[in-house]
PDB file of N, CA and C in Angstrom:
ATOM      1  N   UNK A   1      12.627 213.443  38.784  1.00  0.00           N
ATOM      2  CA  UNK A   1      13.303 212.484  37.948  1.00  0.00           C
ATOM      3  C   UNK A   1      12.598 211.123  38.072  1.00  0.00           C
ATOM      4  N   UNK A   2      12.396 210.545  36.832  1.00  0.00           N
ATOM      5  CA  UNK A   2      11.490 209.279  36.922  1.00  0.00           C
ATOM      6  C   UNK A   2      12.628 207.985  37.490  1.00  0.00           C
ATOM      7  N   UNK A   3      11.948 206.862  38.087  1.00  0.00           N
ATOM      8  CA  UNK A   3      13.011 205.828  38.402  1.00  0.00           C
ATOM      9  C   UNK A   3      13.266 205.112  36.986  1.00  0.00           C
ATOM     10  N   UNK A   4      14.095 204.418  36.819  1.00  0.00           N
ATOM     11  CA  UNK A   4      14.435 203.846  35.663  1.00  0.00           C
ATOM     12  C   UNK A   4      14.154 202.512  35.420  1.00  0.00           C
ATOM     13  N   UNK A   5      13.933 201.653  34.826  1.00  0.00           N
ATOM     14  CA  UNK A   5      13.499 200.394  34.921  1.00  0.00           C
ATOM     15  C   UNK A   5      13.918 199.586  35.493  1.00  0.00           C
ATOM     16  N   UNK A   6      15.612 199.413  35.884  1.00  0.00           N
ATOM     17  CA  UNK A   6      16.378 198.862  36.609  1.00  0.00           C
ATOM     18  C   UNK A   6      15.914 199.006  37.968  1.00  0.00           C
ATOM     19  N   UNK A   7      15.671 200.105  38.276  1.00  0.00           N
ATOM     20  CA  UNK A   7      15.365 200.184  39.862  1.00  0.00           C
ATOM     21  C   UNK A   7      13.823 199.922  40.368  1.00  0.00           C
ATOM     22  N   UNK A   8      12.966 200.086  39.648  1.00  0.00           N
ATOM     23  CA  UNK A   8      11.822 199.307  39.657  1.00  0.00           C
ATOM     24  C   UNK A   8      12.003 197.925  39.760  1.00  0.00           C
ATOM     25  N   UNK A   9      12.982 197.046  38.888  1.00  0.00           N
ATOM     26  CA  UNK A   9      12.867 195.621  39.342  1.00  0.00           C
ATOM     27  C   UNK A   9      13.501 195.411  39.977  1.00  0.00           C
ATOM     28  N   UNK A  10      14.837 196.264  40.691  1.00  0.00           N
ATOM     29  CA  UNK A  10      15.267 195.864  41.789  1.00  0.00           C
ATOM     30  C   UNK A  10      14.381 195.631  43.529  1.00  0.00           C
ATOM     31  N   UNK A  11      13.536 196.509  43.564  1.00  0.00           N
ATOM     32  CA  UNK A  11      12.330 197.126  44.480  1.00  0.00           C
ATOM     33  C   UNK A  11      11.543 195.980  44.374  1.00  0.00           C
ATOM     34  N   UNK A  12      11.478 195.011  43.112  1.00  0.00           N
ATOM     35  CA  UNK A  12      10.159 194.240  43.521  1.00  0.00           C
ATOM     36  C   UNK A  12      10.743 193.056  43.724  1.00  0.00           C
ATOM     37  N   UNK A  13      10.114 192.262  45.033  1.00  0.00           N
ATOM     38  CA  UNK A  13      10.558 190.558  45.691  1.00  0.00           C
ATOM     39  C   UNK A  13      10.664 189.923  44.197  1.00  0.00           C
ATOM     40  N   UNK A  14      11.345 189.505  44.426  1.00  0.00           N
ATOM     41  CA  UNK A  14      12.324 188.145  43.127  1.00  0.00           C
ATOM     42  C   UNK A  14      11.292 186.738  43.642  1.00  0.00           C
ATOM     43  N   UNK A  15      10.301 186.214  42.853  1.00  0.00           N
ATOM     44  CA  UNK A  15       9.611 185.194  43.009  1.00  0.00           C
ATOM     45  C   UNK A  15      10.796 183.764  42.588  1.00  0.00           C
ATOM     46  N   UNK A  16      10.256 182.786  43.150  1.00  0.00           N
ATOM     47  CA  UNK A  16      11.002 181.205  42.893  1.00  0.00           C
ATOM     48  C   UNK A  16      10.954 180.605  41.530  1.00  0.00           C
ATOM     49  N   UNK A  17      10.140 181.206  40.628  1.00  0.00           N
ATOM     50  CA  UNK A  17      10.319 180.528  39.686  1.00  0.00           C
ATOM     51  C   UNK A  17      11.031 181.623  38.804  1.00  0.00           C
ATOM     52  N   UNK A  18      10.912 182.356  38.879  1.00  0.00           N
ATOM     53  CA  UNK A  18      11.935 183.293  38.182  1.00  0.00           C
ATOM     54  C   UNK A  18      13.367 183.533  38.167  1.00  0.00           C
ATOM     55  N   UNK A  19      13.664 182.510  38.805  1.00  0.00           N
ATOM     56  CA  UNK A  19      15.292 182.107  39.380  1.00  0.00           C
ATOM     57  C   UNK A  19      15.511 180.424  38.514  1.00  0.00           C
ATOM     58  N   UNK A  20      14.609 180.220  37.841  1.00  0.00           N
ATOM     59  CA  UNK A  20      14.743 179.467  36.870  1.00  0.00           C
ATOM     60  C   UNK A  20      14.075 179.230  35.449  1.00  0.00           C
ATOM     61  N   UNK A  21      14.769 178.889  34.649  1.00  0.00           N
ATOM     62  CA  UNK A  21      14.404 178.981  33.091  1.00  0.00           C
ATOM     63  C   UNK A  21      13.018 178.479  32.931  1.00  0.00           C
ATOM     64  N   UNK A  22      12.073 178.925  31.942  1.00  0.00           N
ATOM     65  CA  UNK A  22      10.725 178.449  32.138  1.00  0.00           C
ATOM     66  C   UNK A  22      10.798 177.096  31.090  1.00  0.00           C
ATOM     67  N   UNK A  23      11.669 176.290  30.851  1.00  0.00           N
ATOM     68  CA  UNK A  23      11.233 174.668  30.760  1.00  0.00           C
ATOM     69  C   UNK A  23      11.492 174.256  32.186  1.00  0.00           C
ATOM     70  N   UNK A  24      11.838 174.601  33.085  1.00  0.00           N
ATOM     71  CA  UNK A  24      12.449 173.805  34.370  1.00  0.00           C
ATOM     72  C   UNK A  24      11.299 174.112  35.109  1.00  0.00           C
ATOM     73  N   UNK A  25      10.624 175.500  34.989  1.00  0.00           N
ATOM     74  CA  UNK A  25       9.160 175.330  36.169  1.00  0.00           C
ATOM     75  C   UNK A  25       8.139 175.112  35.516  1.00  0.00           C
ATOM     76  N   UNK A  26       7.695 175.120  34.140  1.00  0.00           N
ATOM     77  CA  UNK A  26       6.502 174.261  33.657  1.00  0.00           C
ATOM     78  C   UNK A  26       6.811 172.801  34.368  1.00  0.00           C
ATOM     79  N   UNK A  27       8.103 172.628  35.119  1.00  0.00           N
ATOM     80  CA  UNK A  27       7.859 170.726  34.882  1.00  0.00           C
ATOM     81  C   UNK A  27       7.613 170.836  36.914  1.00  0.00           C
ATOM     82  N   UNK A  28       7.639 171.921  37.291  1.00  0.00           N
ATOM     83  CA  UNK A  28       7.785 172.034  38.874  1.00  0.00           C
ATOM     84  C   UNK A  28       5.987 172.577  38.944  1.00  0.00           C
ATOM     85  N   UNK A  29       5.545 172.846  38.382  1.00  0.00           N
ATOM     86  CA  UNK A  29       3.945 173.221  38.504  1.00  0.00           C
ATOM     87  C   UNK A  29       3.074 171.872  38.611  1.00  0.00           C
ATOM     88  N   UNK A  30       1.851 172.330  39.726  1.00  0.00           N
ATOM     89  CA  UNK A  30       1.246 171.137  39.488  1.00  0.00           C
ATOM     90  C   UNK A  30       0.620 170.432  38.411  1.00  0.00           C
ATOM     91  N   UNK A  31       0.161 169.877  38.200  1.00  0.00           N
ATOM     92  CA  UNK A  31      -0.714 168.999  37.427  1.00  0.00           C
ATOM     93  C   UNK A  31      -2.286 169.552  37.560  1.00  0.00           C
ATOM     94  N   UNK A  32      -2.869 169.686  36.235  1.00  0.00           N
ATOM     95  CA  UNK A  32      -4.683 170.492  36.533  1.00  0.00           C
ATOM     96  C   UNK A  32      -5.339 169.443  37.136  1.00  0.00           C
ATOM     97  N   UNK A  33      -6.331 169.975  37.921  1.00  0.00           N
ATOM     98  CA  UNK A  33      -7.448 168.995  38.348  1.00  0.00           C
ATOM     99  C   UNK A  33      -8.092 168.164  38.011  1.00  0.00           C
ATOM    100  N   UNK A  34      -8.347 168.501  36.518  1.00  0.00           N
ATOM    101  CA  UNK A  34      -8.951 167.582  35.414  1.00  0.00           C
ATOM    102  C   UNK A  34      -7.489 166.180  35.030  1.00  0.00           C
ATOM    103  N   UNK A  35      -6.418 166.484  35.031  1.00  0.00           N
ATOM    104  CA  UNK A  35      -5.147 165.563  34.492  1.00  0.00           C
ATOM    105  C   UNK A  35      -5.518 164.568  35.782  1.00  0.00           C
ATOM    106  N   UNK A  36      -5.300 164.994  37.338  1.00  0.00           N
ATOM    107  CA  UNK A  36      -5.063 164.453  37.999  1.00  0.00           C
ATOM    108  C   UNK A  36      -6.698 163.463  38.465  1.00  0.00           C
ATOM    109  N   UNK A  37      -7.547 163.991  37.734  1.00  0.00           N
ATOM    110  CA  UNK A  37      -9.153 162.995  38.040  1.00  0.00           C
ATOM    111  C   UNK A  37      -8.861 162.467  37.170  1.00  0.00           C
ATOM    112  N   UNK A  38      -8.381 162.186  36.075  1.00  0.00           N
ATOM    113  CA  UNK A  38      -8.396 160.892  35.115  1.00  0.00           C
ATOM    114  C   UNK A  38      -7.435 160.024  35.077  1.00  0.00           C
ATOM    115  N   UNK A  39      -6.467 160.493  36.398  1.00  0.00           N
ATOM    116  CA  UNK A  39      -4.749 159.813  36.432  1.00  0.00           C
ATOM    117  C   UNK A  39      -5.116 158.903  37.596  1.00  0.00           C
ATOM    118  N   UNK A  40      -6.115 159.323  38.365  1.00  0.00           N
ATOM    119  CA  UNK A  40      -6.410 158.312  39.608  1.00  0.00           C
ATOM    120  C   UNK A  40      -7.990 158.714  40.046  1.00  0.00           C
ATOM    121  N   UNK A  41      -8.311 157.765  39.438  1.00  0.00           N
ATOM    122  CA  UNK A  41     -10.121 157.670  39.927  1.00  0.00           C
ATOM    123  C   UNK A  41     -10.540 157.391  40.846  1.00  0.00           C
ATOM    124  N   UNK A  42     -11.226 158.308  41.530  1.00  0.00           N
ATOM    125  CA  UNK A  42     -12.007 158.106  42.865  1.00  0.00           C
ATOM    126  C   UNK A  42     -12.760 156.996  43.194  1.00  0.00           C
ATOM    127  N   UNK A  43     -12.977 156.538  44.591  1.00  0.00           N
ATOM    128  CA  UNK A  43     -14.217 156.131  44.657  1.00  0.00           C
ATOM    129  C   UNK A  43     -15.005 156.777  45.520  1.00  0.00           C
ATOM    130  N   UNK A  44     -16.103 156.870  44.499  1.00  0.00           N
ATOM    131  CA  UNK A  44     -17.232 157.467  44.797  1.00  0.00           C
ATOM    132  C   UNK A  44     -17.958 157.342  46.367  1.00  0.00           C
ATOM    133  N   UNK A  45     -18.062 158.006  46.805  1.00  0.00           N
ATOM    134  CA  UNK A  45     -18.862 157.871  48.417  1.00  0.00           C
ATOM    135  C   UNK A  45     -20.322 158.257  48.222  1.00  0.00           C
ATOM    136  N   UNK A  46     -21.127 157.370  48.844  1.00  0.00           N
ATOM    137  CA  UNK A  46     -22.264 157.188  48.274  1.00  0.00           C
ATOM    138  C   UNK A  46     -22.860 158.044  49.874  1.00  0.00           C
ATOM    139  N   UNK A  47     -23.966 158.370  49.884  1.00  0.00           N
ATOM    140  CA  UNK A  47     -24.726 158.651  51.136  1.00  0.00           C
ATOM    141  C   UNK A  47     -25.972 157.233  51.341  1.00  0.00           C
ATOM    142  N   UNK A  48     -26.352 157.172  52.210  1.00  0.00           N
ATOM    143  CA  UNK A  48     -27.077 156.198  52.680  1.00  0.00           C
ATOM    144  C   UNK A  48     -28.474 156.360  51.825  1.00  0.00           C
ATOM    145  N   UNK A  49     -28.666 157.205  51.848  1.00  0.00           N
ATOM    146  CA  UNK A  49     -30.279 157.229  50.786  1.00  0.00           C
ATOM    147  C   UNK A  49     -29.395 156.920  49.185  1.00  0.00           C
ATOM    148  N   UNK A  50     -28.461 157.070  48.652  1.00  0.00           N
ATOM    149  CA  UNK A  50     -28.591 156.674  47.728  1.00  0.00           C
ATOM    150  C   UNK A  50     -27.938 155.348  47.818  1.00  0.00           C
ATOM    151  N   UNK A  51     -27.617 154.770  48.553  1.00  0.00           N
ATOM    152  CA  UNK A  51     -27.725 153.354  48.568  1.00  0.00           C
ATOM    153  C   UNK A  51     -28.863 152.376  48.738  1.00  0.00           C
ATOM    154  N   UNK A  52     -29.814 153.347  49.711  1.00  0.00           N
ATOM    155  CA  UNK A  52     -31.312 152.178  49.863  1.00  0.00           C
ATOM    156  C   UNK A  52     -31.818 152.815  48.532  1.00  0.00           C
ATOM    157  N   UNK A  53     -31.818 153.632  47.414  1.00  0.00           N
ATOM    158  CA  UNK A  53     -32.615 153.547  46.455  1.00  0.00           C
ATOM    159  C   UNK A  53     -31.513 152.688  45.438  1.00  0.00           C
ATOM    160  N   UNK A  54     -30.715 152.584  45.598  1.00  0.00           N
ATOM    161  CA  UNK A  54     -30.052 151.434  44.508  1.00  0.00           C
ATOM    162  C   UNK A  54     -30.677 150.236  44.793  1.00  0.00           C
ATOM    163  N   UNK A  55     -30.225 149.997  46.227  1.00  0.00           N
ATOM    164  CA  UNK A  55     -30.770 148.638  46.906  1.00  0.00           C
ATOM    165  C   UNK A  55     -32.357 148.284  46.682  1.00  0.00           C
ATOM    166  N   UNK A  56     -33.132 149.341  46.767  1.00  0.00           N
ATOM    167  CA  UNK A  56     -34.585 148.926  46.730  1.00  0.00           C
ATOM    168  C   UNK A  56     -35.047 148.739  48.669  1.00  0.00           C
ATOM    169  N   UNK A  57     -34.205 149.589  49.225  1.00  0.00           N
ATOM    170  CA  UNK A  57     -34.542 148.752  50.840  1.00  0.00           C
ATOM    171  C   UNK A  57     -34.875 150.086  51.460  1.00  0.00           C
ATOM    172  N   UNK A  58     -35.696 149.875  53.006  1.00  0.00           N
ATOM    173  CA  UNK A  58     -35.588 151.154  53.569  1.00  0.00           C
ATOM    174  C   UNK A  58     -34.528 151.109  54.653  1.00  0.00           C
ATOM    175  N   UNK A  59     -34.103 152.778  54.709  1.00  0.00           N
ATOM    176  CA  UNK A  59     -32.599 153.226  55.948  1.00  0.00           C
ATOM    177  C   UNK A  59     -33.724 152.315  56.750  1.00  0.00           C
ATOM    178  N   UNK A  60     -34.641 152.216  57.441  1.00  0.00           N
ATOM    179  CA  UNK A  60     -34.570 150.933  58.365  1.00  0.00           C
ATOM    180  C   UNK A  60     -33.713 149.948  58.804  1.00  0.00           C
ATOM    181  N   UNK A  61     -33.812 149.182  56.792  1.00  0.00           N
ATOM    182  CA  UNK A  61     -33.191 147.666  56.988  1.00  0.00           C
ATOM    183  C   UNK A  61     -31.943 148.222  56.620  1.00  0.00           C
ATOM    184  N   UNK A  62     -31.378 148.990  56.227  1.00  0.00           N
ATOM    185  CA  UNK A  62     -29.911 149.499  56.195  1.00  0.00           C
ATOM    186  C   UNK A  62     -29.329 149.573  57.650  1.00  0.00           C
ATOM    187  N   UNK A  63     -30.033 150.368  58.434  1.00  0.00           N
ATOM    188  CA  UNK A  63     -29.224 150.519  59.909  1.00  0.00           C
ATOM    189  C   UNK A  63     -29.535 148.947  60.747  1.00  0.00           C
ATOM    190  N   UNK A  64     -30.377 148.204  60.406  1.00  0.00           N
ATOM    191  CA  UNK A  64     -30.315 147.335  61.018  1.00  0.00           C
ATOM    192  C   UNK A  64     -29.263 146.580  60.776  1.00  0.00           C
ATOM    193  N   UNK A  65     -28.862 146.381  58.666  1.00  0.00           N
ATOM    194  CA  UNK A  65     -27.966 145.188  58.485  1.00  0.00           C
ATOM    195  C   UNK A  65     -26.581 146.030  58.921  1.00  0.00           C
ATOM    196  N   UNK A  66     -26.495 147.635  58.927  1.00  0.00           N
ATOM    197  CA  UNK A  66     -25.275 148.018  59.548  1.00  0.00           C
ATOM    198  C   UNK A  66     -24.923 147.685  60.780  1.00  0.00           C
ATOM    199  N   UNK A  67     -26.438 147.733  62.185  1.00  0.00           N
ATOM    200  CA  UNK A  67     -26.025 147.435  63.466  1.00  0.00           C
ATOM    201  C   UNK A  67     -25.359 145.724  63.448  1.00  0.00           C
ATOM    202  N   UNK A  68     -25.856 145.071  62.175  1.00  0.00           N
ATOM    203  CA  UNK A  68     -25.215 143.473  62.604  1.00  0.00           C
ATOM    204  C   UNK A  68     -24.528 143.273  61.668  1.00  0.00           C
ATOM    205  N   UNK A  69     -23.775 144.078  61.414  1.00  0.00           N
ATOM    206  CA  UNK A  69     -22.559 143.640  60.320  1.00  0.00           C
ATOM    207  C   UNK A  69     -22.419 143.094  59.219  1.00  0.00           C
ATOM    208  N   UNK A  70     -23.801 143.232  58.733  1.00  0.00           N
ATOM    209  CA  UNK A  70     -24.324 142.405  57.322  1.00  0.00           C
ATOM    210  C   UNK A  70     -24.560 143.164  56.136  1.00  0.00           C
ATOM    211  N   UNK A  71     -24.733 144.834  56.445  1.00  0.00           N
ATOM    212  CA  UNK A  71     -24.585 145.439  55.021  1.00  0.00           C
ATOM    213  C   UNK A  71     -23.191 145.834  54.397  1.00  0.00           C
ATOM    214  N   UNK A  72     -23.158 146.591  53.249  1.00  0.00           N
ATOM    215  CA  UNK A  72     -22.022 146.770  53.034  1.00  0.00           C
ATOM    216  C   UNK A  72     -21.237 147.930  54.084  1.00  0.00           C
ATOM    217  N   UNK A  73     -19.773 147.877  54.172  1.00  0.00           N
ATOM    218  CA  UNK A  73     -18.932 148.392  54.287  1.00  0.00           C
ATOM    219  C   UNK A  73     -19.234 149.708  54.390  1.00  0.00           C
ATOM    220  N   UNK A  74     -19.381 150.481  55.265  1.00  0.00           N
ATOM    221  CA  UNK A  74     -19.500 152.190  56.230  1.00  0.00           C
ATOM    222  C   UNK A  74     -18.537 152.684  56.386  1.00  0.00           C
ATOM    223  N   UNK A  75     -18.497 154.250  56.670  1.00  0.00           N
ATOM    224  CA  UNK A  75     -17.498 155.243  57.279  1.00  0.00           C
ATOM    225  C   UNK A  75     -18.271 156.065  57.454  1.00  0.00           C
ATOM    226  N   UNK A  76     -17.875 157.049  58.785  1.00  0.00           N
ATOM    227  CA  UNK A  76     -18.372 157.569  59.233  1.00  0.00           C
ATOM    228  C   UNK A  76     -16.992 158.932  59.152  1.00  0.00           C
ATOM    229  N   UNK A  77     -17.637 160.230  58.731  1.00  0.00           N
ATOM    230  CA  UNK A  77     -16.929 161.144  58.442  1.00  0.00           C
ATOM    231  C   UNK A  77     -16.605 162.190  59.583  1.00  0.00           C
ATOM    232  N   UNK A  78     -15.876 162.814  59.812  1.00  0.00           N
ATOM    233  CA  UNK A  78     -15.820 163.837  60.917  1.00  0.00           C
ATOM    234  C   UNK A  78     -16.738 164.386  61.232  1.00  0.00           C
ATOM    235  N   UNK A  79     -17.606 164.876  60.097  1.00  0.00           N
ATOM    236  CA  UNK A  79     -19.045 165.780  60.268  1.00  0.00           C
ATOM    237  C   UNK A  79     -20.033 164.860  60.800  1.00  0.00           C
ATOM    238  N   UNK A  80     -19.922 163.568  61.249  1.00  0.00           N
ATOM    239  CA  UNK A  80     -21.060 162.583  61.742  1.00  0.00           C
ATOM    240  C   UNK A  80     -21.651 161.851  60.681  1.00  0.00           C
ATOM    241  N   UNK A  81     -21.114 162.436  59.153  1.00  0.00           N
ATOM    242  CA  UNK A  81     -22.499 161.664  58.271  1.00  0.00           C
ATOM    243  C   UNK A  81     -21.742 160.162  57.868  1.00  0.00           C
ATOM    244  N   UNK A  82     -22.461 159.402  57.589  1.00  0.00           N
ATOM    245  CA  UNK A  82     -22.425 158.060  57.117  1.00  0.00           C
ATOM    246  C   UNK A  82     -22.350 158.103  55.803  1.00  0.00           C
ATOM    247  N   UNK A  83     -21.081 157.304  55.136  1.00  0.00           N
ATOM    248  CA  UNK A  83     -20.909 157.275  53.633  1.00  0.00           C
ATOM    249  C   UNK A  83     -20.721 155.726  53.220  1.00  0.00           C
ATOM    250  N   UNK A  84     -21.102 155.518  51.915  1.00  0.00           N
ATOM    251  CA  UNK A  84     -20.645 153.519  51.606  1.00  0.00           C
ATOM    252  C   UNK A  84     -20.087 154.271  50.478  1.00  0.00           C
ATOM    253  N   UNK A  85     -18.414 153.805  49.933  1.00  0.00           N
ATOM    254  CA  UNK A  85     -17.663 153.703  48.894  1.00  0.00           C
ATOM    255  C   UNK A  85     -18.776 152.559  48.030  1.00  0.00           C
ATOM    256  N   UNK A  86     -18.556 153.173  46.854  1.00  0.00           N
ATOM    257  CA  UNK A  86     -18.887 152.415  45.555  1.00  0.00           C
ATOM    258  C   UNK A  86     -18.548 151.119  45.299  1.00  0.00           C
ATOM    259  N   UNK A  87     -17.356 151.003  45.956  1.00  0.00           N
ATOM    260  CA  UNK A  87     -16.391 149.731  45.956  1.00  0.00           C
ATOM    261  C   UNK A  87     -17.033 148.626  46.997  1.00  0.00           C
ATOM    262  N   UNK A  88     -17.199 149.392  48.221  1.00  0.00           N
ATOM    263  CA  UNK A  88     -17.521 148.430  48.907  1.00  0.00           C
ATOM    264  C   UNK A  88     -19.384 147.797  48.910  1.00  0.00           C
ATOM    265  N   UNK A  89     -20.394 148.818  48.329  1.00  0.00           N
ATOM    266  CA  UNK A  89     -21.403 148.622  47.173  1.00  0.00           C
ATOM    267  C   UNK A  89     -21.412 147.516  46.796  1.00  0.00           C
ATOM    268  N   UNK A  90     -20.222 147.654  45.232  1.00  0.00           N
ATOM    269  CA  UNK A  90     -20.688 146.550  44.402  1.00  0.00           C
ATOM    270  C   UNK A  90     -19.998 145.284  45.088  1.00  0.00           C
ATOM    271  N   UNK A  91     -19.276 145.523  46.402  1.00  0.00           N
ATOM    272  CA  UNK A  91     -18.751 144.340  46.564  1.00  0.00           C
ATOM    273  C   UNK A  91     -19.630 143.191  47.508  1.00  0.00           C
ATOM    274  N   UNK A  92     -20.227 144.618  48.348  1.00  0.00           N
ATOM    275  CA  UNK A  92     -21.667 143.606  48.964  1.00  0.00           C
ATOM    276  C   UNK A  92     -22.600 143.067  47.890  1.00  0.00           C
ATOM    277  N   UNK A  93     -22.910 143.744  46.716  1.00  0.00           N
ATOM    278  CA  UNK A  93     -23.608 143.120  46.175  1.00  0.00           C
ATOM    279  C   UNK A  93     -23.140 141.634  45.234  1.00  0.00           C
ATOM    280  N   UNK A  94     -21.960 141.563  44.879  1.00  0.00           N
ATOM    281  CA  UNK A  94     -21.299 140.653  44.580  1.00  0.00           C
ATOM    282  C   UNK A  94     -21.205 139.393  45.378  1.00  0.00           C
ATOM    283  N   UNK A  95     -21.430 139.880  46.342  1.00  0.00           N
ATOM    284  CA  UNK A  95     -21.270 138.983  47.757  1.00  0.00           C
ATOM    285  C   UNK A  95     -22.507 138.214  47.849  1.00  0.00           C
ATOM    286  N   UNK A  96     -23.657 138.840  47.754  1.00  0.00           N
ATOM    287  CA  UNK A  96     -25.344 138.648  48.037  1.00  0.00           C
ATOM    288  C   UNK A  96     -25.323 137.496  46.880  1.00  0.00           C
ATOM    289  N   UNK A  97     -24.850 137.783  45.442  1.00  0.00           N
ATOM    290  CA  UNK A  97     -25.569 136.955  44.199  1.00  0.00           C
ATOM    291  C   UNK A  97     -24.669 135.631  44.490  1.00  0.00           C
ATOM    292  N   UNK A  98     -23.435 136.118  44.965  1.00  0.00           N
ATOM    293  CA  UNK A  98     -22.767 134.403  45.393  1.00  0.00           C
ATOM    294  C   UNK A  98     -23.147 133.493  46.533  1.00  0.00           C
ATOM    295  N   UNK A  99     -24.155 134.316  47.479  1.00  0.00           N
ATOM    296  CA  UNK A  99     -24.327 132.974  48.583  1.00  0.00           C
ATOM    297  C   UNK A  99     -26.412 132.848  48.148  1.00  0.00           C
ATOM    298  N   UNK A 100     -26.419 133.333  47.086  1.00  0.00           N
ATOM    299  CA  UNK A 100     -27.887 132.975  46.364  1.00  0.00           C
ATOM    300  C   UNK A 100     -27.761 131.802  46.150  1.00  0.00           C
ATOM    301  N   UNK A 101     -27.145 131.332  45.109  1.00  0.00           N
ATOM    302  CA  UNK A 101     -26.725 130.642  43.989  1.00  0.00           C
ATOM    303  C   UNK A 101     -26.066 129.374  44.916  1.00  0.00           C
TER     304      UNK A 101
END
């Protein structure tokens, strides 16, 4: 004797959203990856070589103005590597054209 359809869905785990109407969990789902990169923009983490080729300088004079507190703004990541935010970039450079002048 075959089981009947009833007892097939009794047999299978009852998921969480199926215990509510589907306008109520379209609004409980996340947001796509793409919605949420244009809802809050990153800043970009730069690696150290692509900052001395923006800059025009060599990681030399980078680790030097890092050892004396004169380049831009660093972090240092769990994995050991060295990153400069974009932010803090244009803000050293913002910084440089105002004590030119």
């Amino acid at each position: 004797m075959a089981p009947s359809d009833e007892s097939a869905q009794k047999s299978r785990p009852i998921r969480g959203s199926e215990l509510l109407p589907p306008a109520e969990v379209s609004t409980l789902q996340a947001p796509s990856r793409a919605v949420r990169a244009r809802s809050a923009p990153r800043d970009e983490l730069l690696s150290i070589i692509e900052v001395c080729e923006e800059l025009g300088i060599a990681r030399a004079t980078f680790y030097r103005w890092r050892a004396h507190r004169k380049g831009p703004a660093s972090l240092r990541l769990p994995n050991g590597t060295v990153r400069i935010r974009r932010s803090a970039l244009t803000a050293f450079i913002a910084a440089c054209e105002d004590t030119t002048r």
